[in-house]
N, C-alpha and C. Protein backbone atom coordinates (compact mmCIF):
# COMPACT_ATOMS: atom_id res chain seq x y z
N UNK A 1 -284.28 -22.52 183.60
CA UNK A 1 -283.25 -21.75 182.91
C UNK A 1 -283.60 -21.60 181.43
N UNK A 2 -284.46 -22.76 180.76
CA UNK A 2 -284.34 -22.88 179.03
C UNK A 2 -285.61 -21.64 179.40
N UNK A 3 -286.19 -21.75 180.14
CA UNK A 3 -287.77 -20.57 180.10
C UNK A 3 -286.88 -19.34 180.00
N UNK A 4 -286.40 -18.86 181.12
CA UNK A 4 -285.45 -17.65 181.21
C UNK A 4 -285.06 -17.21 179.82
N UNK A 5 -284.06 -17.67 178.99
CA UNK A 5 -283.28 -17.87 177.92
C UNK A 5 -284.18 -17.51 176.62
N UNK A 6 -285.59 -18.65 176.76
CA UNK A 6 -286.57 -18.34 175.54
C UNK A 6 -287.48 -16.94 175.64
N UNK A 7 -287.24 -16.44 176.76
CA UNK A 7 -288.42 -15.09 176.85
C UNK A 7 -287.06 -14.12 176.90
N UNK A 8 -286.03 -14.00 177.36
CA UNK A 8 -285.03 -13.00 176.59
C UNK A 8 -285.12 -12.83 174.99
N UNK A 9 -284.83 -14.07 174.55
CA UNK A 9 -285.11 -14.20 173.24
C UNK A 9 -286.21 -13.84 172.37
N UNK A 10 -287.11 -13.97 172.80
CA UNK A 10 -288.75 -13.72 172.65
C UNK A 10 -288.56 -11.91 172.81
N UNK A 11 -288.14 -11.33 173.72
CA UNK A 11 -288.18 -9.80 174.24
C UNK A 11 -287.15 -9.25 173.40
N UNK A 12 -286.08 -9.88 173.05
CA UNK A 12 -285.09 -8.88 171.94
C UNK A 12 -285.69 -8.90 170.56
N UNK A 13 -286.53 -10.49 170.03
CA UNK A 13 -287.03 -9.93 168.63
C UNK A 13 -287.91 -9.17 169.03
N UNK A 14 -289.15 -9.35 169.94
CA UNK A 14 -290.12 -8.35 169.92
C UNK A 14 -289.47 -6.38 169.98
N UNK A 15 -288.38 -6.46 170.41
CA UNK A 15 -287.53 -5.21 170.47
C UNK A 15 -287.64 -4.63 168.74
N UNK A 16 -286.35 -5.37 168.90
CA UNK A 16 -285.71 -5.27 167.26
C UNK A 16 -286.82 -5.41 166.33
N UNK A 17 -287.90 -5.75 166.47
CA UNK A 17 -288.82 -5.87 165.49
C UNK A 17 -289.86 -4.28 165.94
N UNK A 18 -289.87 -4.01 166.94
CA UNK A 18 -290.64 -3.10 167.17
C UNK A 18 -289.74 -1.71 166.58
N UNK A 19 -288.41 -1.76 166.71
CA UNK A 19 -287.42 -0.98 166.52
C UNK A 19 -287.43 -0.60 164.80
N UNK A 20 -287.40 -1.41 164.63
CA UNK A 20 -287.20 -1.42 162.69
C UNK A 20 -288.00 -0.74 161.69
N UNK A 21 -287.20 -0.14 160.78
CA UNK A 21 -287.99 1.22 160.33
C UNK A 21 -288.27 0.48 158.91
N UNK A 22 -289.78 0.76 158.58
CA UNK A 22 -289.65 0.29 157.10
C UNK A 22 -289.14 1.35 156.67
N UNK A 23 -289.05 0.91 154.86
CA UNK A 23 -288.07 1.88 154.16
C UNK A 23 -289.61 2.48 153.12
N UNK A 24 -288.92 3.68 153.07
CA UNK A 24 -290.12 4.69 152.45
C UNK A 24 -289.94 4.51 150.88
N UNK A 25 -291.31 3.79 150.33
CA UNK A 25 -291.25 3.89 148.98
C UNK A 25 -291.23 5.19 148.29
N UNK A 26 -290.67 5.60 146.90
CA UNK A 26 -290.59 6.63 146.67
C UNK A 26 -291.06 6.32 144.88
N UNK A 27 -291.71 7.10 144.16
CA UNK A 27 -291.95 7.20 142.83
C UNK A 27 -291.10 8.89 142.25
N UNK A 28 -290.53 8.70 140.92
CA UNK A 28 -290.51 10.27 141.05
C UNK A 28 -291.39 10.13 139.33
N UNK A 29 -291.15 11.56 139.45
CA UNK A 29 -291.90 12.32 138.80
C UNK A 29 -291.10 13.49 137.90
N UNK A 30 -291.52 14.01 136.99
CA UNK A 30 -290.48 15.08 136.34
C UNK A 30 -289.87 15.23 136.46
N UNK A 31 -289.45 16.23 137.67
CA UNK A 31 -288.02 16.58 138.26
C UNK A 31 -288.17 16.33 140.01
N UNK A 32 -289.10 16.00 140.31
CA UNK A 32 -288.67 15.72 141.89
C UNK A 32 -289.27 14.07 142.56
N UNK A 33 -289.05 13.80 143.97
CA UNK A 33 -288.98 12.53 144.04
C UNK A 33 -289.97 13.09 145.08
N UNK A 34 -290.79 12.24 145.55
CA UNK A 34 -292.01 12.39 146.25
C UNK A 34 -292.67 11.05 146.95
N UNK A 35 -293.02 11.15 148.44
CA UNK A 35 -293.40 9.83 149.16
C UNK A 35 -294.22 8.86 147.89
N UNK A 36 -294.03 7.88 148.62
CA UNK A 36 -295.48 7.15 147.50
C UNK A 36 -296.66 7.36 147.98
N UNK A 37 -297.32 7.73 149.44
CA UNK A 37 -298.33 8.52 149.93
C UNK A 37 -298.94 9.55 149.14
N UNK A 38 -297.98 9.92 148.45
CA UNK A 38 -298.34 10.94 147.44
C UNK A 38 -298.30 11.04 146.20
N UNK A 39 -298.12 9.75 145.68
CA UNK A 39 -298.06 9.61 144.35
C UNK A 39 -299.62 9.46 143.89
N UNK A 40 -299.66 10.26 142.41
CA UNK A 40 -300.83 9.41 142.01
C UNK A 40 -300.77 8.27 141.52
N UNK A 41 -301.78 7.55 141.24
CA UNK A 41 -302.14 6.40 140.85
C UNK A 41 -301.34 6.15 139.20
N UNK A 42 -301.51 7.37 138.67
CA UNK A 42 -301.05 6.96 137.33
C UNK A 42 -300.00 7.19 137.11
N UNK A 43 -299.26 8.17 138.04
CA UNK A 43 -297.34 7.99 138.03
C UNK A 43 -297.14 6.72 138.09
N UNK A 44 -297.09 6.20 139.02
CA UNK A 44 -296.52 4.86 139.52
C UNK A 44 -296.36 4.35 138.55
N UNK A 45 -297.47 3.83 137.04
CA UNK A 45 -297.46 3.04 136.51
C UNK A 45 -296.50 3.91 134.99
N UNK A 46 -296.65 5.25 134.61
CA UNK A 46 -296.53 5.77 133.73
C UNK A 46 -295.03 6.55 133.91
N UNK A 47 -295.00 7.05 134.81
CA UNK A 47 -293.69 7.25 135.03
C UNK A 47 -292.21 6.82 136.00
N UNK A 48 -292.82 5.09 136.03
CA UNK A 48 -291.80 4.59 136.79
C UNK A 48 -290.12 4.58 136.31
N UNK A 49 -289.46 4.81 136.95
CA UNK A 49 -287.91 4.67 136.51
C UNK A 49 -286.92 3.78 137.53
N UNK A 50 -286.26 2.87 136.94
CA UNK A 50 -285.59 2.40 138.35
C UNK A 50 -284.45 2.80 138.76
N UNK A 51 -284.33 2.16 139.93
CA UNK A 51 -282.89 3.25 140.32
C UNK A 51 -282.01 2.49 139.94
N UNK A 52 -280.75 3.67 139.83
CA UNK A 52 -279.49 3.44 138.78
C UNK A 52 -278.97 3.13 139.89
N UNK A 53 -278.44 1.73 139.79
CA UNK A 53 -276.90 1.14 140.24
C UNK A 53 -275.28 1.87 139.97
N UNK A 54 -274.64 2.26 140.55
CA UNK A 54 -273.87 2.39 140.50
C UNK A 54 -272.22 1.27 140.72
N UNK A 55 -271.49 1.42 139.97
CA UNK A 55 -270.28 0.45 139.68
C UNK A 55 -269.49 0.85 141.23
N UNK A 56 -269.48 -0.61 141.50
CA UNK A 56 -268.85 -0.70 143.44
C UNK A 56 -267.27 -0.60 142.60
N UNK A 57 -266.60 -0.10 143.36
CA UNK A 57 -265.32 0.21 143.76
C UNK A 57 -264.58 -0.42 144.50
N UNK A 58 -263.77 -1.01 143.89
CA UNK A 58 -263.14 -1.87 144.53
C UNK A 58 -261.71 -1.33 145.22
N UNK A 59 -260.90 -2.07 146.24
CA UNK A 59 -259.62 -1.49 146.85
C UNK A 59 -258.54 -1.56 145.21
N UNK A 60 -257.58 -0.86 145.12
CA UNK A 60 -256.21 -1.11 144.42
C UNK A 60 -255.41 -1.94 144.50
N UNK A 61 -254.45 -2.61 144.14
CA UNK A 61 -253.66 -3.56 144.76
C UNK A 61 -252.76 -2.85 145.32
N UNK A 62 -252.75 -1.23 145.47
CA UNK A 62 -251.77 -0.62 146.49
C UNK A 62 -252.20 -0.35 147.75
N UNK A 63 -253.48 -0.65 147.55
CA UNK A 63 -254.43 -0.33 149.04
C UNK A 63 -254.18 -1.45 149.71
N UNK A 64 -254.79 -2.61 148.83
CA UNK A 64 -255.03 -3.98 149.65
C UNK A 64 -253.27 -4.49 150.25
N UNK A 65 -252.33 -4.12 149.56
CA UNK A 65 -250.78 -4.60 149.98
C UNK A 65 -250.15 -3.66 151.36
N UNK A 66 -251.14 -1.81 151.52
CA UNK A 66 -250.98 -1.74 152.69
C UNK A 66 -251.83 -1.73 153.72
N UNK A 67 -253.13 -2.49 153.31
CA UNK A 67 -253.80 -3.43 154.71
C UNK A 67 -252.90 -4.31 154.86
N UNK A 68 -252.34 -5.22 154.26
CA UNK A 68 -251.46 -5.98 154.78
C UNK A 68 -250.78 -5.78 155.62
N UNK A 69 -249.87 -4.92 155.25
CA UNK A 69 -248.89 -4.35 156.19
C UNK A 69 -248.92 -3.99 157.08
N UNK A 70 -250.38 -3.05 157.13
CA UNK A 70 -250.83 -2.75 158.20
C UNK A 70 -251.04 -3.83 159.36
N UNK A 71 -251.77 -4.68 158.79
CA UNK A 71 -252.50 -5.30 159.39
C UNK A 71 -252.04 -6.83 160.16
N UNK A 72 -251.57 -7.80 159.00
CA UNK A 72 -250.78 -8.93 158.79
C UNK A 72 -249.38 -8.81 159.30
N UNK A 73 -248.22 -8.05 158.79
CA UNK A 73 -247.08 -7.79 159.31
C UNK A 73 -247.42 -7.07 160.24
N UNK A 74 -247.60 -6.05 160.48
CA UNK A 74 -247.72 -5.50 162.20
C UNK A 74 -249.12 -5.52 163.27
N UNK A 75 -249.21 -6.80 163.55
CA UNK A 75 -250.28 -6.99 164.75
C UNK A 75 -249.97 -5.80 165.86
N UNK A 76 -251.03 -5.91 166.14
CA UNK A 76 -251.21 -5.24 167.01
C UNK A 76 -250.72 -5.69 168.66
N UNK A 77 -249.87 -4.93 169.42
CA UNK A 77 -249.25 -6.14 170.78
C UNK A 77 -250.38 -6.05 171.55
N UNK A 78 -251.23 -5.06 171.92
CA UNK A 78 -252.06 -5.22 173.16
C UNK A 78 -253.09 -6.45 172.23
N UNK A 79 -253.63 -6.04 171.28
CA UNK A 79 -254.65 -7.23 171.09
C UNK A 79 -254.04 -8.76 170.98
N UNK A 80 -253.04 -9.01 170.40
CA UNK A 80 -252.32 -10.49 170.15
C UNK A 80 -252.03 -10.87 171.68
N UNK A 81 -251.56 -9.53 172.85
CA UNK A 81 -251.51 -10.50 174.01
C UNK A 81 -253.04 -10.67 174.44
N UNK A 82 -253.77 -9.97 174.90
CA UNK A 82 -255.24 -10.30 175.13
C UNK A 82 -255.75 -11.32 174.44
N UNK A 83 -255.49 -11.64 173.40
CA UNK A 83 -256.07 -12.72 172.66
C UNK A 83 -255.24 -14.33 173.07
N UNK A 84 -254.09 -13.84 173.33
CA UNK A 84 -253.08 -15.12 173.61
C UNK A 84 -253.69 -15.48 175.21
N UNK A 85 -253.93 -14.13 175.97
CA UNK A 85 -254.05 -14.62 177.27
C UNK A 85 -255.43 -15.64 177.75
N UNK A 86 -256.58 -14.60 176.75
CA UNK A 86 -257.53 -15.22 176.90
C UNK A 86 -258.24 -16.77 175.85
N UNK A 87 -257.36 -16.68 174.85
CA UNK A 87 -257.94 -17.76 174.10
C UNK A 87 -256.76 -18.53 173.29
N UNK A 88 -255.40 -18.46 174.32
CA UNK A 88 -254.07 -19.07 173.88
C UNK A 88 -254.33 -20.60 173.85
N UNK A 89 -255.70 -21.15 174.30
CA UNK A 89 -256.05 -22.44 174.29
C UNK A 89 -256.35 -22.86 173.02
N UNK A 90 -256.92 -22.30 172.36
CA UNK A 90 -257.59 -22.23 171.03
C UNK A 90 -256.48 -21.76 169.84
N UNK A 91 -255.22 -20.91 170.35
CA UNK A 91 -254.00 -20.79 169.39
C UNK A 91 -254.80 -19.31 168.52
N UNK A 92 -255.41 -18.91 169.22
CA UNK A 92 -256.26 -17.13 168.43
C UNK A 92 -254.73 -16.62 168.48
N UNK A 93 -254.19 -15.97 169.24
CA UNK A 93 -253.40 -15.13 169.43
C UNK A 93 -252.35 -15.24 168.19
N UNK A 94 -252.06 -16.85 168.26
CA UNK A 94 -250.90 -17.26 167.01
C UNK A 94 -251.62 -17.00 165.57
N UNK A 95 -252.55 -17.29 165.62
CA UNK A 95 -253.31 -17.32 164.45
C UNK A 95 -253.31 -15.71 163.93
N UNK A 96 -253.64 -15.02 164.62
CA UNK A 96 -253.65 -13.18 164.41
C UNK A 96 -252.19 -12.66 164.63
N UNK A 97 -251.27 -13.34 164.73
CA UNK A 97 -249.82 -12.82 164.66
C UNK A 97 -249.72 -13.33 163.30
N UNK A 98 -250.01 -14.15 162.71
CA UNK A 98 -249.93 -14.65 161.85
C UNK A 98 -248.79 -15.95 161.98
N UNK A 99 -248.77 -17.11 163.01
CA UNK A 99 -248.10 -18.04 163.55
C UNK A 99 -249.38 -19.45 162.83
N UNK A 100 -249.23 -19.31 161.86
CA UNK A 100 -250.57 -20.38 161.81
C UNK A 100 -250.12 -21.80 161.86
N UNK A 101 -248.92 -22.05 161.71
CA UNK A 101 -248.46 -23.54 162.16
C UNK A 101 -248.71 -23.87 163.85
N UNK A 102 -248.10 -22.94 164.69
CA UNK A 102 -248.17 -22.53 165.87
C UNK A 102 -249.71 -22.80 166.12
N UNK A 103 -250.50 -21.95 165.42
CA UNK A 103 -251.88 -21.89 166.12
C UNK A 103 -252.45 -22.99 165.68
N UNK A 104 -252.46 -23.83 164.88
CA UNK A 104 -252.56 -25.10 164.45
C UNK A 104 -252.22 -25.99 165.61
N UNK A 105 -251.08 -25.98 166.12
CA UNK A 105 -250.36 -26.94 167.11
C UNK A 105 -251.34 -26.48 168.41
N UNK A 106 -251.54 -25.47 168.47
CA UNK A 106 -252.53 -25.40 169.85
C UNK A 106 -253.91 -25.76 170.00
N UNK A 107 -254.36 -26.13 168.51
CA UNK A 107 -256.03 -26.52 168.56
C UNK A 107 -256.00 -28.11 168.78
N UNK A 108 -255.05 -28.57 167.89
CA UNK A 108 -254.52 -29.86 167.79
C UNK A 108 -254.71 -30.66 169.25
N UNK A 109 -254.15 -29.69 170.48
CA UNK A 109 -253.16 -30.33 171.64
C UNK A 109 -254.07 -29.22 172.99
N UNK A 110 -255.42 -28.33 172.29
CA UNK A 110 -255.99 -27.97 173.20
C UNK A 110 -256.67 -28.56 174.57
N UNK A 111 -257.03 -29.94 173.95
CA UNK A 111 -257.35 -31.22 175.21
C UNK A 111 -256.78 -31.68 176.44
N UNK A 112 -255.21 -30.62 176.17
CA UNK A 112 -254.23 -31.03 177.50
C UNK A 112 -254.18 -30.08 177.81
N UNK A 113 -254.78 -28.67 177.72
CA UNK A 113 -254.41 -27.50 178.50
C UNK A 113 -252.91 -27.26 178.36
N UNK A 114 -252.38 -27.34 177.85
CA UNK A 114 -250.77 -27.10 178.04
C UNK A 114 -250.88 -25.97 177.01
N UNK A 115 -251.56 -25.59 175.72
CA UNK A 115 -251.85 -24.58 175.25
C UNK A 115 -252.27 -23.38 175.56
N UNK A 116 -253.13 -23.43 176.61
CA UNK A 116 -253.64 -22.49 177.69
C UNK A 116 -252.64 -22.09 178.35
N UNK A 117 -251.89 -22.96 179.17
CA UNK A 117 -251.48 -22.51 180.36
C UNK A 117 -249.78 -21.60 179.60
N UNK A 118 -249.09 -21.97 177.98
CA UNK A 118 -248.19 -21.52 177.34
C UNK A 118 -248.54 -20.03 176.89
N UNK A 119 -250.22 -20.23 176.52
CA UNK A 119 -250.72 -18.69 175.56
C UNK A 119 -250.90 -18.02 176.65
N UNK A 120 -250.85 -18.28 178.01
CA UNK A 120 -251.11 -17.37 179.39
C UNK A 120 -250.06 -16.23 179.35
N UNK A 121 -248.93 -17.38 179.56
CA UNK A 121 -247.96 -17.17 180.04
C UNK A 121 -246.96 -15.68 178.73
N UNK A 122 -247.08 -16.51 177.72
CA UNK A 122 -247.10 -15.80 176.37
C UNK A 122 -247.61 -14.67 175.89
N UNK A 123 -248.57 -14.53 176.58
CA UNK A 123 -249.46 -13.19 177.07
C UNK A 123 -249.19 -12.30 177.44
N UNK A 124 -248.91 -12.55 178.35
CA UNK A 124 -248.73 -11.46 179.76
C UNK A 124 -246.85 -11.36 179.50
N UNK A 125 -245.92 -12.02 178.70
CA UNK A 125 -244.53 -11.48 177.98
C UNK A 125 -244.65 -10.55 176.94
N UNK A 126 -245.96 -10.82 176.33
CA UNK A 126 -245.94 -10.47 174.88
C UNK A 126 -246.51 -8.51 175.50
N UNK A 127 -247.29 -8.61 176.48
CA UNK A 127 -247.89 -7.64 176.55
C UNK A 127 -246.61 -6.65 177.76
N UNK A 128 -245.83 -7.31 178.26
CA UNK A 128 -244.65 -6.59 179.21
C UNK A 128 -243.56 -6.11 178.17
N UNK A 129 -243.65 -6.77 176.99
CA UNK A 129 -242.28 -6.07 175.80
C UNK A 129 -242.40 -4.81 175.41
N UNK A 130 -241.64 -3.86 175.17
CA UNK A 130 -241.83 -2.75 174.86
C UNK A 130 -241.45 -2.63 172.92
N UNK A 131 -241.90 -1.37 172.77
CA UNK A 131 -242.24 -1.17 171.41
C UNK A 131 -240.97 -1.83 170.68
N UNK A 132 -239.70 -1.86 170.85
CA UNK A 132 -238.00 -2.69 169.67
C UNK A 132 -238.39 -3.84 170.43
N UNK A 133 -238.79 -4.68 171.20
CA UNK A 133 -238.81 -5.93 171.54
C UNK A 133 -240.33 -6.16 170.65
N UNK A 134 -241.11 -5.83 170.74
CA UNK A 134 -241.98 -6.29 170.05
C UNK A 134 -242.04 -6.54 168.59
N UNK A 135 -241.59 -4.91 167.58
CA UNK A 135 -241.26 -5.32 166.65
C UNK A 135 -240.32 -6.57 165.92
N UNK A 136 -238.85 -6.47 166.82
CA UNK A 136 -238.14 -7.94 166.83
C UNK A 136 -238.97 -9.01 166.91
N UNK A 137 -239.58 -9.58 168.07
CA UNK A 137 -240.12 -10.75 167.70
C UNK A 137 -241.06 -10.49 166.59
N UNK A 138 -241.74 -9.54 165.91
CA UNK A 138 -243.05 -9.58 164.97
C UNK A 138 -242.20 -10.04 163.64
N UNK A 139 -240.87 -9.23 163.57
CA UNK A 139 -239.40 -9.34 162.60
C UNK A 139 -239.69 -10.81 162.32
N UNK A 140 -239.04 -11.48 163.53
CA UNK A 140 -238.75 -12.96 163.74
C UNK A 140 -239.53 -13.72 163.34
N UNK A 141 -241.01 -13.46 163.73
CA UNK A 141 -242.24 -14.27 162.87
C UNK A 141 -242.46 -14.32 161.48
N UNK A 142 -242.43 -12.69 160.93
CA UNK A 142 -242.51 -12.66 159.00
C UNK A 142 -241.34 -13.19 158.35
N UNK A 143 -240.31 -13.64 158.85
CA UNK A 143 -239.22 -14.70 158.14
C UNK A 143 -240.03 -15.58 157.32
């Protein structure tokens, strides 16, 4: 099995490595930019310029307050139950509702399965509620 495992491994870098594009050096020149295949010898050295960085942009604090909202206050129900159903052992689901005491208590107490067999169950309610039942309980959680 470890043979199996190491020649997959072995066959995806040889992939990804065969796959991978170098990046094309470029020199410019007066007014235009040109392979380095084609540069002469004495551009390179005489008319090198480096490239201008530009200032990253950051979100607003009106942007980042409605990812929040978006995001934090209104989970999403199909993913929080899928996540509760499949990894309610681990307390994911609580954790992405944003229940982090909750999801705390399920990593804590994951050793007895009783977390599993609650985030199952929790699941498959969370994912049968319809759109005013869902929001309510999401209500009930951002208290």
């Amino acid at each position: 099995m470890k043979h199996v495992i190491s020649l997959a491994v072995v066959l995806t870098l040889c992939l990804a490595t065969a796959n991978a594009q170098e990046p094309v050096e470029t020199c410019a020149t007066s007014s235009a930019t040109i392979e380095m295949a084609e540069c002469p010898a004495s551009d390179l050295n005489d008319n090198y310029q480096p490239m201008e960085l530009k200032d990253a942009s950051f979100p607003s604090e009106q942007d980042v307050e409605t990812l929040m909202e978006e995001y934090v206050l209104h989970p999403d129900q199909t993913t929080a139950s899928i996540l509760n159903i499949l990894l309610g052992d681990f307390g994911v689901g609580h954790f992405y509702t944003g229940q982090t005491l909750r999801g705390v208590l399920d990593v804590v107490f994951c050793w007895t399965g009783i977390p599993a067999l609650i985030g199952f169950v929790e699941g498959i309610i969370w994912l049968c509620d319809d759109d005013e039942e869902w929001e309510a309980r999401v209500a009930k959680w951002n208290r």
